[in-house]
Protein backbone atom coordinates (compact mmCIF):
# COMPACT_ATOMS: atom_id res chain seq x y z
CA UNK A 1 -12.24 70.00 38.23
CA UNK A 2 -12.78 73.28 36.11
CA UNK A 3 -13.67 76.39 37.64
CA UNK A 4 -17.62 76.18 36.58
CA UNK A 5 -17.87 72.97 38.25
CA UNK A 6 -15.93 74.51 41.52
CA UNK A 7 -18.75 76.94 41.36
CA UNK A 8 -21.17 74.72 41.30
CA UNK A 9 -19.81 72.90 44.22
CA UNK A 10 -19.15 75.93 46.45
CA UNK A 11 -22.88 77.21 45.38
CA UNK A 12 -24.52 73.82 47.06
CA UNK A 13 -22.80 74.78 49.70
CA UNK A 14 -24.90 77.97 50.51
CA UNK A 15 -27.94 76.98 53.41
CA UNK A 16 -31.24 77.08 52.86
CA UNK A 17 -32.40 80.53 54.06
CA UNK A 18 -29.12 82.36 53.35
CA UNK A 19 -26.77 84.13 50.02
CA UNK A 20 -23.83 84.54 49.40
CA UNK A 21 -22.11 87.32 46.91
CA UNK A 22 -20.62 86.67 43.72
CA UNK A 23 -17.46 87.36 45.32
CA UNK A 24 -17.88 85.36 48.13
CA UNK A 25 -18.10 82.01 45.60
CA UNK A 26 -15.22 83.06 43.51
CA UNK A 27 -12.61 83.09 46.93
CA UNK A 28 -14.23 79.92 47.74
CA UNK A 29 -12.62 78.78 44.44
CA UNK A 30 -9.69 80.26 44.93
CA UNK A 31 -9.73 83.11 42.31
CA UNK A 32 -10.12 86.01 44.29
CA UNK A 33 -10.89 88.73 41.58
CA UNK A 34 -13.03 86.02 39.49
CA UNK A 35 -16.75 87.39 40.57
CA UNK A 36 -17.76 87.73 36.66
CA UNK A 37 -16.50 84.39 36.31
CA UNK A 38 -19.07 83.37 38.58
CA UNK A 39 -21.99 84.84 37.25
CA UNK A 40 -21.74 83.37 33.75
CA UNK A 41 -21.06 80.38 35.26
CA UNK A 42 -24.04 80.66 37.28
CA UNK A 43 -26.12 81.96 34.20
CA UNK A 44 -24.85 78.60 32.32
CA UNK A 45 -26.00 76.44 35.42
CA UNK A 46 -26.90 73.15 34.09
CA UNK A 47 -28.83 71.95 36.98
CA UNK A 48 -31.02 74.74 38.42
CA UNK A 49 -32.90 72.84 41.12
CA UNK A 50 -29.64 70.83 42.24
CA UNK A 51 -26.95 74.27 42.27
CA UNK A 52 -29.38 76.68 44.03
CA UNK A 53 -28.19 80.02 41.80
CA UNK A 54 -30.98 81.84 43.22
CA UNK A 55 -29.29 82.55 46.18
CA UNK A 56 -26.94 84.65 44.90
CA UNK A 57 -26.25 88.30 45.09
CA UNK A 58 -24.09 91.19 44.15
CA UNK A 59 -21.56 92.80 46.90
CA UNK A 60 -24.61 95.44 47.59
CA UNK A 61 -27.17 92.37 48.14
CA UNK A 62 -28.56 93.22 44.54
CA UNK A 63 -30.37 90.28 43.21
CA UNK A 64 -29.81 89.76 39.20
CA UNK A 65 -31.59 92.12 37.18
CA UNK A 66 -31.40 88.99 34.19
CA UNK A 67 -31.24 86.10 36.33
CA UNK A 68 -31.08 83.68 33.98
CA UNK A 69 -34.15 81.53 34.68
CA UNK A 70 -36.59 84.20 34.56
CA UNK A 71 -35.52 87.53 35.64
CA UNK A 72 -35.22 89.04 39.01
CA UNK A 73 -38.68 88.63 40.21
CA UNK A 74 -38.53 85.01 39.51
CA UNK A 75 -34.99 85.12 41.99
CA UNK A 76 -36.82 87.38 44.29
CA UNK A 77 -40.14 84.83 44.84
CA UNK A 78 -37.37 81.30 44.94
CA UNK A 79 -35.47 83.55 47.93
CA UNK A 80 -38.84 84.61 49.87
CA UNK A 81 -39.97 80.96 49.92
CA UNK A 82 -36.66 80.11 51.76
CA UNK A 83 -37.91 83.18 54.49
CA UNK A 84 -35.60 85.66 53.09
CA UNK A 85 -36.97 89.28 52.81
CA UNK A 86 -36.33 90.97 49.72
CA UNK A 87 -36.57 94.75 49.92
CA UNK A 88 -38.86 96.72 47.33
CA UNK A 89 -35.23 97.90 45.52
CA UNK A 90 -35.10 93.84 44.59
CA UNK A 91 -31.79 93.71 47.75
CA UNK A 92 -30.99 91.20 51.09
CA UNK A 93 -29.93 92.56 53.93
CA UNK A 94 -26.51 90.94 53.44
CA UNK A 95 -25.60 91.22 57.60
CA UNK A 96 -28.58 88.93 58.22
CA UNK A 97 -28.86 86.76 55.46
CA UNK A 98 -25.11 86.10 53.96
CA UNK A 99 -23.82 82.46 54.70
CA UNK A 100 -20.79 83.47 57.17
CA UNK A 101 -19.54 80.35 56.68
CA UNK A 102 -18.03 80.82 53.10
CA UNK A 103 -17.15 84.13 54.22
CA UNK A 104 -14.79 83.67 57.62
């Protein structure tokens, strides 16, 4: 498996309701420092409604100011629908809604 498709693996892992950081999917994968990696993997997602994207964030909860299908705003309404709050500085509060599970 190539490291875009581990991505996209470890990404449908994320709950409904909760992000993870760029970071947090590129340990998952086993390369560490590979959190740029992740987002141009992410921005080349093949499957948007199957590899949730949306629900990922910067290491400061920072959605993606070009989130590739559509922009932040378009990030920011996919995460509210799942009951996440999204500040008015387009952030998550990452100690209640990062998946601790990827993370432990």
């Amino acid at each position: 498996m190539n490291f875009f498709e581990k991505v996209y693996q470890a990404v449908k892992k994320i709950p409904y309701g909760k992000v993870a950081t760029y970071g947090d999917i590129a340990r998952l994968c086993g390369r560490q420092r590979a959190a740029r990696q992740v987002g141009w993997a992410l921005h080349q997602n093949p499957h948007f409604i199957e590899i949730p994207c949306h629900r990922i964030v910067n290491r400061f909860g920072a959605l993606a100011p070009a989130f590739a299908f559509g922009g932040a705003h378009i990030q920011k309404s996919l995460l509210e629908q799942e009951g996440i709050e999204v500040r008015e500085d387009l952030t998550v509060d990452l100690a209640r809604y990062r998946c601790t599970e990827l993370t432990e």
